[in-house]
N, C-alpha and C. Protein backbone atom coordinates (compact mmCIF):
# COMPACT_ATOMS: atom_id res chain seq x y z
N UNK A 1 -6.54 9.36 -0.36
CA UNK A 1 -6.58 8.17 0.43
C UNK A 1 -7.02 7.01 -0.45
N UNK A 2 -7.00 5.76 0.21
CA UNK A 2 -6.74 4.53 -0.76
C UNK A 2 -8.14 3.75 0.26
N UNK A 3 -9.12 3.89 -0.88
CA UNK A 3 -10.28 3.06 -0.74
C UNK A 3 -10.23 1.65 -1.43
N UNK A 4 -10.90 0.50 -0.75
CA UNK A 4 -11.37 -0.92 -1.35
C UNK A 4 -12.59 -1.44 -0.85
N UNK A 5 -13.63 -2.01 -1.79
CA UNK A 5 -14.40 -2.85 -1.62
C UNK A 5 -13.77 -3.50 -0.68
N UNK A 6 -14.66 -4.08 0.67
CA UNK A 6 -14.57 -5.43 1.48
C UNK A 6 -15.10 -6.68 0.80
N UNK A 7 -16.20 -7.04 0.31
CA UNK A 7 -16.70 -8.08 0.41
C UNK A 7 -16.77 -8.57 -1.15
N UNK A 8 -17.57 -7.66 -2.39
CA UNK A 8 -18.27 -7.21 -3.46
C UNK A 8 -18.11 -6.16 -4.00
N UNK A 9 -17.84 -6.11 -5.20
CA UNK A 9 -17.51 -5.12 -6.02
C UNK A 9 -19.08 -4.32 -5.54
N UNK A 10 -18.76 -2.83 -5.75
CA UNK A 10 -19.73 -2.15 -5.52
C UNK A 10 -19.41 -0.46 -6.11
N UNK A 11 -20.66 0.09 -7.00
CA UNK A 11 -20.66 1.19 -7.52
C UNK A 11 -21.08 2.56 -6.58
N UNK A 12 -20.81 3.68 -6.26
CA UNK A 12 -21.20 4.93 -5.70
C UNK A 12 -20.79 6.17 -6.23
N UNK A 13 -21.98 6.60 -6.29
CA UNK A 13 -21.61 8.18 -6.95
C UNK A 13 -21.57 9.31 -5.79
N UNK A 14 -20.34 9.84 -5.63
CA UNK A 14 -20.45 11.08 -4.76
C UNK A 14 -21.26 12.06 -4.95
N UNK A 15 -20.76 13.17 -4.09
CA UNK A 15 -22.05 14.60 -4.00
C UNK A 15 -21.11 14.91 -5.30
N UNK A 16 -19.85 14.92 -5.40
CA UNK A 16 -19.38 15.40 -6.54
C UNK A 16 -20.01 15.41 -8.24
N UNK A 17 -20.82 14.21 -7.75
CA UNK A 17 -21.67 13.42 -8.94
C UNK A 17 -20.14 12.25 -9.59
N UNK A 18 -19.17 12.55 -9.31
CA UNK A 18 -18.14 11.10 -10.03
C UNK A 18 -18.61 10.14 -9.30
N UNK A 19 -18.77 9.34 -10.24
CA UNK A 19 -19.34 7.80 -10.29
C UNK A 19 -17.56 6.81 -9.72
N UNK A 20 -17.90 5.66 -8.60
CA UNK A 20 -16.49 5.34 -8.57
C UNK A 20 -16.98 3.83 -7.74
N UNK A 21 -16.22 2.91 -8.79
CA UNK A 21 -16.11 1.56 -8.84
C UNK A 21 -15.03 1.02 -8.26
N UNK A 22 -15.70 -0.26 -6.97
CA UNK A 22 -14.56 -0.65 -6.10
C UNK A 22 -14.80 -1.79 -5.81
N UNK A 23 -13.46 -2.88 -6.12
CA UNK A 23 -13.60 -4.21 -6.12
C UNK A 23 -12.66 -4.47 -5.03
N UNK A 24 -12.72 -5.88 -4.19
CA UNK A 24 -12.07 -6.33 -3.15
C UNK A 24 -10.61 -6.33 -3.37
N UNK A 25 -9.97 -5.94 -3.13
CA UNK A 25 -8.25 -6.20 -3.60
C UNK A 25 -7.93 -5.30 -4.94
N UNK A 26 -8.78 -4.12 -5.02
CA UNK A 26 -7.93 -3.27 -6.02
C UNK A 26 -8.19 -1.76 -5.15
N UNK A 27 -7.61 -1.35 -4.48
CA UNK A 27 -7.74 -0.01 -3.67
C UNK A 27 -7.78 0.93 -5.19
N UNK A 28 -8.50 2.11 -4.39
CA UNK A 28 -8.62 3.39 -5.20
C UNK A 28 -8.50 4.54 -5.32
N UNK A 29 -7.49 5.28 -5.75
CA UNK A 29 -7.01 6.80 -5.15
C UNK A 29 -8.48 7.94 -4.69
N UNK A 30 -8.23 7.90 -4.06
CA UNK A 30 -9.56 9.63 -3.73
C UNK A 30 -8.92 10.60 -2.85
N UNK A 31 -9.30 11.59 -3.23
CA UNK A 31 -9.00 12.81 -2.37
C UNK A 31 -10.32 12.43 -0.72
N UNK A 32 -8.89 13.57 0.20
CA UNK A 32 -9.29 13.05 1.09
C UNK A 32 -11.09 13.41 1.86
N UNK A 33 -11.52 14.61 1.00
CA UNK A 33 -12.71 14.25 1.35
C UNK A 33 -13.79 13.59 0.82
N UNK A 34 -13.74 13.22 -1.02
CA UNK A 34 -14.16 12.36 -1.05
C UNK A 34 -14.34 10.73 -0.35
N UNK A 35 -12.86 10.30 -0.10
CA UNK A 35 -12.66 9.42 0.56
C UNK A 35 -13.77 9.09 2.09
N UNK A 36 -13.45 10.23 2.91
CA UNK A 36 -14.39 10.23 4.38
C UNK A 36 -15.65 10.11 3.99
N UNK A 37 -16.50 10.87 2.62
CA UNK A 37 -17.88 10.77 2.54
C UNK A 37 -18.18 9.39 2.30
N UNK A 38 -17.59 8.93 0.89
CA UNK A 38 -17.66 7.21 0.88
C UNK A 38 -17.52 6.29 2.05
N UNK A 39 -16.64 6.73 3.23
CA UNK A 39 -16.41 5.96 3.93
C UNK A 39 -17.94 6.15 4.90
N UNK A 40 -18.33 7.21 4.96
CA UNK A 40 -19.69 7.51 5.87
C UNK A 40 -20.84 7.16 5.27
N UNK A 41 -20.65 6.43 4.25
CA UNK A 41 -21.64 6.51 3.25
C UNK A 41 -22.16 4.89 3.12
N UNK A 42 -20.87 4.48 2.80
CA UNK A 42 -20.97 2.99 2.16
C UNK A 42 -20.82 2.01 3.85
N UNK A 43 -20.32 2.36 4.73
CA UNK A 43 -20.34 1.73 6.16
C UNK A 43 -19.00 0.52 6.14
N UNK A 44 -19.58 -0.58 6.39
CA UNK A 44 -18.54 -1.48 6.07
C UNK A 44 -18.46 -2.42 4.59
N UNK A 45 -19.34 -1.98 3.87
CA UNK A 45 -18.69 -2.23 2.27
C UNK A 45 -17.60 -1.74 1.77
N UNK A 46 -17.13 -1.02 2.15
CA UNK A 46 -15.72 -0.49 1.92
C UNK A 46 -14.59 -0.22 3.01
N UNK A 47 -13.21 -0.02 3.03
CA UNK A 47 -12.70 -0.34 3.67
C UNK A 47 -11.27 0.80 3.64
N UNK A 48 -10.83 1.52 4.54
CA UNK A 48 -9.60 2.21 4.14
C UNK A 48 -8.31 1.69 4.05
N UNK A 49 -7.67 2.02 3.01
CA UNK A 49 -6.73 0.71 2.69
C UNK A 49 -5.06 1.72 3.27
N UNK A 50 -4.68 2.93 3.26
CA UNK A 50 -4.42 3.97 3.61
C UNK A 50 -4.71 5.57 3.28
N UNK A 51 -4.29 6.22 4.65
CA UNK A 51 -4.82 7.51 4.53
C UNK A 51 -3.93 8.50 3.86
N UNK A 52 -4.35 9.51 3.90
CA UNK A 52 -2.93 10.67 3.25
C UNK A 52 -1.89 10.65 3.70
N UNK A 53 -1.80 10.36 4.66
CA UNK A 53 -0.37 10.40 5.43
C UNK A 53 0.35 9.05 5.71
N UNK A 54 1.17 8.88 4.73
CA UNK A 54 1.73 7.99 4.23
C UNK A 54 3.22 7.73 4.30
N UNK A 55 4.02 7.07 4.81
CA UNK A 55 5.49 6.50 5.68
C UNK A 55 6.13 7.11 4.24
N UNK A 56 6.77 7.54 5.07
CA UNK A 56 7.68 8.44 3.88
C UNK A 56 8.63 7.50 2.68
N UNK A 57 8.69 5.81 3.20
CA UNK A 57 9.08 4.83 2.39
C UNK A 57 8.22 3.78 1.75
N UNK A 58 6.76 4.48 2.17
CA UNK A 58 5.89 3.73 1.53
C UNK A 58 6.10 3.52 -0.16
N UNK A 59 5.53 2.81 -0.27
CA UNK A 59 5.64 1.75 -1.97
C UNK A 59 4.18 1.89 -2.54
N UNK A 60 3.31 1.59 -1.81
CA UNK A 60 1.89 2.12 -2.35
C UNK A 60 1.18 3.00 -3.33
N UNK A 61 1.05 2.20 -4.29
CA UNK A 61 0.71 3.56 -5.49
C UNK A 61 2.01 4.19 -6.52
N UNK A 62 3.38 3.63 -5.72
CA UNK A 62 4.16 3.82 -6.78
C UNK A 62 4.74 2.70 -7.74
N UNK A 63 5.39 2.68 -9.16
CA UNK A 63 5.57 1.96 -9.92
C UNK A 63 6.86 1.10 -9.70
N UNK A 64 6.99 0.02 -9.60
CA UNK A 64 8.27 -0.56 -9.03
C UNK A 64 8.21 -1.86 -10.47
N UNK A 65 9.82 -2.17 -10.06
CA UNK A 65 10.67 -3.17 -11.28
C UNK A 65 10.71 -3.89 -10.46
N UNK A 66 10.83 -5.39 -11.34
CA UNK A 66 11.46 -6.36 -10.58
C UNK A 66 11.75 -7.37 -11.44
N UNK A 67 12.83 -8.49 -10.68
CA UNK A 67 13.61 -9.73 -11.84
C UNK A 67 12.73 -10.96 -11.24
N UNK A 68 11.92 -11.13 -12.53
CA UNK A 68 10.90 -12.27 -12.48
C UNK A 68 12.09 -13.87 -12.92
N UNK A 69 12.08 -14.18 -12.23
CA UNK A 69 13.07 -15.82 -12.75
C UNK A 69 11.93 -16.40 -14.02
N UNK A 70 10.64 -16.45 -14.06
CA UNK A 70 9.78 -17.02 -14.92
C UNK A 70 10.29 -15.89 -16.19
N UNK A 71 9.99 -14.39 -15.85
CA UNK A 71 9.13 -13.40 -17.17
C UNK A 71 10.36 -12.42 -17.39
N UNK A 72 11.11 -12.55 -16.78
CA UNK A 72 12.39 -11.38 -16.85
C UNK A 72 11.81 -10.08 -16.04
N UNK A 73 12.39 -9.03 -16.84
CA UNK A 73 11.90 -7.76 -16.16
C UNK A 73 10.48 -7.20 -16.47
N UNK A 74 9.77 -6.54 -15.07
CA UNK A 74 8.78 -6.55 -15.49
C UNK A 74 8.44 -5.48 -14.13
N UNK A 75 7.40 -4.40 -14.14
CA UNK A 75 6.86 -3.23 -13.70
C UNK A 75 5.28 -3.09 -13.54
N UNK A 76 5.24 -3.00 -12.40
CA UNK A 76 3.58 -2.56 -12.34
C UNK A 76 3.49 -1.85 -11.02
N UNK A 77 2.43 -0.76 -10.55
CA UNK A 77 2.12 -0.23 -9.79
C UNK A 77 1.92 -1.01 -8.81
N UNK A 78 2.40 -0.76 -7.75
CA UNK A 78 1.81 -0.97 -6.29
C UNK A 78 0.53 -1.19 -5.13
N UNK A 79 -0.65 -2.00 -5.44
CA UNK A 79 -1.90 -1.77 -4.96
C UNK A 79 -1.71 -1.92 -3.21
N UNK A 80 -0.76 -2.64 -2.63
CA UNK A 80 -0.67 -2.95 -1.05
C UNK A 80 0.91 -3.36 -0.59
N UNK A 81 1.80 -2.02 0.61
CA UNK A 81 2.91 -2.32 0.17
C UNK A 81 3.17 -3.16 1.87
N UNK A 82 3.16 -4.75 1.78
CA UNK A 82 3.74 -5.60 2.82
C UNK A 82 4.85 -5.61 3.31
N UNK A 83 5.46 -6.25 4.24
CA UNK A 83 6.48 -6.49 5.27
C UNK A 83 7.42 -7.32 4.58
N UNK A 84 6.82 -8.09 3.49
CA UNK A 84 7.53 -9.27 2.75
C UNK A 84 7.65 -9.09 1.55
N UNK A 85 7.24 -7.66 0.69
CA UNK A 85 6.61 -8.11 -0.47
C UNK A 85 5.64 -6.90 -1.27
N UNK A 86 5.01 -7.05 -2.29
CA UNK A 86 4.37 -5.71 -2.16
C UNK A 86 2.90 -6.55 -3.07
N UNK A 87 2.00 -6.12 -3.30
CA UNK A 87 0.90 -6.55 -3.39
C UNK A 87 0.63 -5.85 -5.64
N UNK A 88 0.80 -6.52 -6.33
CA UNK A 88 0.68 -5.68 -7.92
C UNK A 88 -0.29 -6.67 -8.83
N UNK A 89 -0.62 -6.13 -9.34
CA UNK A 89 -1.27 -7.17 -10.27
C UNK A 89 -0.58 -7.30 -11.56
N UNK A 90 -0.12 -8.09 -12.08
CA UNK A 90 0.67 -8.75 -12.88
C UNK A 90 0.64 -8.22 -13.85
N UNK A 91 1.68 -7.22 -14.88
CA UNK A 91 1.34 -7.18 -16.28
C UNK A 91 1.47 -7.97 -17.14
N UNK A 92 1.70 -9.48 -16.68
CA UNK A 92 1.12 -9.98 -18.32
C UNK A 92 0.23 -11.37 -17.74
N UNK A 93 0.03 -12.00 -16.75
CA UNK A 93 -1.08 -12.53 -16.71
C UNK A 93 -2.54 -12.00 -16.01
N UNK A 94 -2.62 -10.40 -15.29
CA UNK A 94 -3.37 -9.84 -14.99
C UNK A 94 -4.20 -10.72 -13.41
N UNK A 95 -3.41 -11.13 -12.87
CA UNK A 95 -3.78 -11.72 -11.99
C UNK A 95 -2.50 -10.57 -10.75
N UNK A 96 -3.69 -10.32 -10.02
CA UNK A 96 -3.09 -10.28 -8.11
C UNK A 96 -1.79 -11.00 -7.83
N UNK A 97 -0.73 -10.86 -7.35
CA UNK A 97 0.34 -11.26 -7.02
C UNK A 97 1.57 -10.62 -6.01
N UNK A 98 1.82 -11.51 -4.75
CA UNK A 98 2.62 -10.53 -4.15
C UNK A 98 4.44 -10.80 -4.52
N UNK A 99 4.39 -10.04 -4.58
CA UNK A 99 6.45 -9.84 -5.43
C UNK A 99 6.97 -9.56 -4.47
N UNK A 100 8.10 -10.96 -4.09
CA UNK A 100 9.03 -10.69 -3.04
C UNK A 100 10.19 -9.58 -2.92
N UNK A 101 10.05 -8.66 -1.87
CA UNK A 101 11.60 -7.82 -1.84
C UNK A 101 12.73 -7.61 -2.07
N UNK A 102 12.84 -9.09 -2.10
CA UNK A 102 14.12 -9.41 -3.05
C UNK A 102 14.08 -9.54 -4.00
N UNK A 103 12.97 -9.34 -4.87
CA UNK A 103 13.22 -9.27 -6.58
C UNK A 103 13.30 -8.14 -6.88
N UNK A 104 12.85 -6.62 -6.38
CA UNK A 104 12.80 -5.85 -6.32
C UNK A 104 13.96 -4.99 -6.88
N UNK A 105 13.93 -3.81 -8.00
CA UNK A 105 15.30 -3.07 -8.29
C UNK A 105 14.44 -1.54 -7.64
N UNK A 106 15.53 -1.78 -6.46
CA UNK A 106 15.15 -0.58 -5.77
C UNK A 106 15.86 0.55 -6.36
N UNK A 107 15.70 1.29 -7.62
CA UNK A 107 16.67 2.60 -7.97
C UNK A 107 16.14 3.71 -8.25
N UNK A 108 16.33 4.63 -8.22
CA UNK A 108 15.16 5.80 -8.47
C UNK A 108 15.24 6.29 -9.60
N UNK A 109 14.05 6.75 -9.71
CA UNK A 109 13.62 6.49 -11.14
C UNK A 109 12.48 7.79 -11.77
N UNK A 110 12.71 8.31 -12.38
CA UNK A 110 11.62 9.52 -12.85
C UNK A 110 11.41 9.59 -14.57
N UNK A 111 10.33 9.61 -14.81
CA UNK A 111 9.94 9.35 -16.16
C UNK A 111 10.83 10.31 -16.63
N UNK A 112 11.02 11.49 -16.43
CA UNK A 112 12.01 13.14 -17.21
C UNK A 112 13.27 12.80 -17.13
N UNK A 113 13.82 11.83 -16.16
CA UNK A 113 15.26 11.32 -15.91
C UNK A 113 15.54 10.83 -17.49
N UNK A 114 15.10 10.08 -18.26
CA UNK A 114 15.73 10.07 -19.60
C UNK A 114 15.74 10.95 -20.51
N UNK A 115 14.96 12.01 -19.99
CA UNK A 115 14.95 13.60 -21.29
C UNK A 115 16.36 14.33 -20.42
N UNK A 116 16.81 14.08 -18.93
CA UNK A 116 17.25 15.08 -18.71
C UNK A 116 18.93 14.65 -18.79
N UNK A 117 20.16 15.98 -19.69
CA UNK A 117 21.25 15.55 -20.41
C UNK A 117 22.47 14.96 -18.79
N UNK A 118 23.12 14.34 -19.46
CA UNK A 118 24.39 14.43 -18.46
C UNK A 118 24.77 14.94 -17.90
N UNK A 119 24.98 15.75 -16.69
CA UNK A 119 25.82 16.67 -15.96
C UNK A 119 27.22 15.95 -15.69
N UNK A 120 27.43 14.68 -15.83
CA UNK A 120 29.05 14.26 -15.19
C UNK A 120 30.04 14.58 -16.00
C-alpha cells in the first residue's frame, strides 16, 4: 500500500525495526501490514494514498513515457495516477509535476522485451 506524509515530512521506525521516511506528496510503497501499523501508529500525520487493491488500469507506481514539447522524451514513475493526468516528479528539473494524458505513450513495455529475439 501507498503511504504519504499529510502535513510534514516525518520519520518512523516499525516493529520490523525499518526505519521509513515520508514527505507530503511523495507516497511510499509498504507491505500491507506494515502499512496498517503506521497508519495506527502515526494517526493523521500520514495518510493512505492507495491500498493493495488497485484498478486493474491503475498507473500508480508504474513507469510511464511521455512527449514533453519543452524536453522531448522523457520517463519517470508514477507517484498519483489522476483523471487528467498523472502526478511524477520530473527527471530533469526534480520538481512535482502533473503530465497531461495526452502526452502520454501508452505502449507496453517490459525491461526483458529488448533481450527477448523476434518471433515474426
Amino acid at each position: 500500500m501507498l503511504i504519504e506524509a499529510t502535513e510534514k515530512p516525518i520519520r518512523y521506525r516499525l516493529q520490523t525495526g525499518q526505519e521509513v521516511y515520508l514527505q507530503p506528496g511523495l507516497p511510499v510503497e509498504l507491505t500491507d501490514d506494515a502499512g496498517r501499523q503506521l497508519l495506527r501508529k502515526a494517526g493523521e500525520k500520514v495518510r493512505l494514498v492507495e491500498s493493495s487493491t488497485r484498478r486493474k488500469d491503475e498507473l500508480t507506481g508504474q513507469i510511464v513515457t511521455w512527449d514533453s514539447p519543452l524536453f522531448g522524451v522523457l520517463s519517470a514513475t508514477v507517484h498519483e495516477d489522476l483523471p487528467h493526468g498523472v502526478r511524477v516528479l520530473h527527471p530533469l528539473t526534480a520538481v512535482e509535476c502533473v503530465i497531461p494524458r495526452t502526452w502520454l505513450r501508452l505502449s507496453p513495455f517490459s525491461p526483458f522485451s529488448l533481450f527477448l529475439p523476434d518471433k515474426s
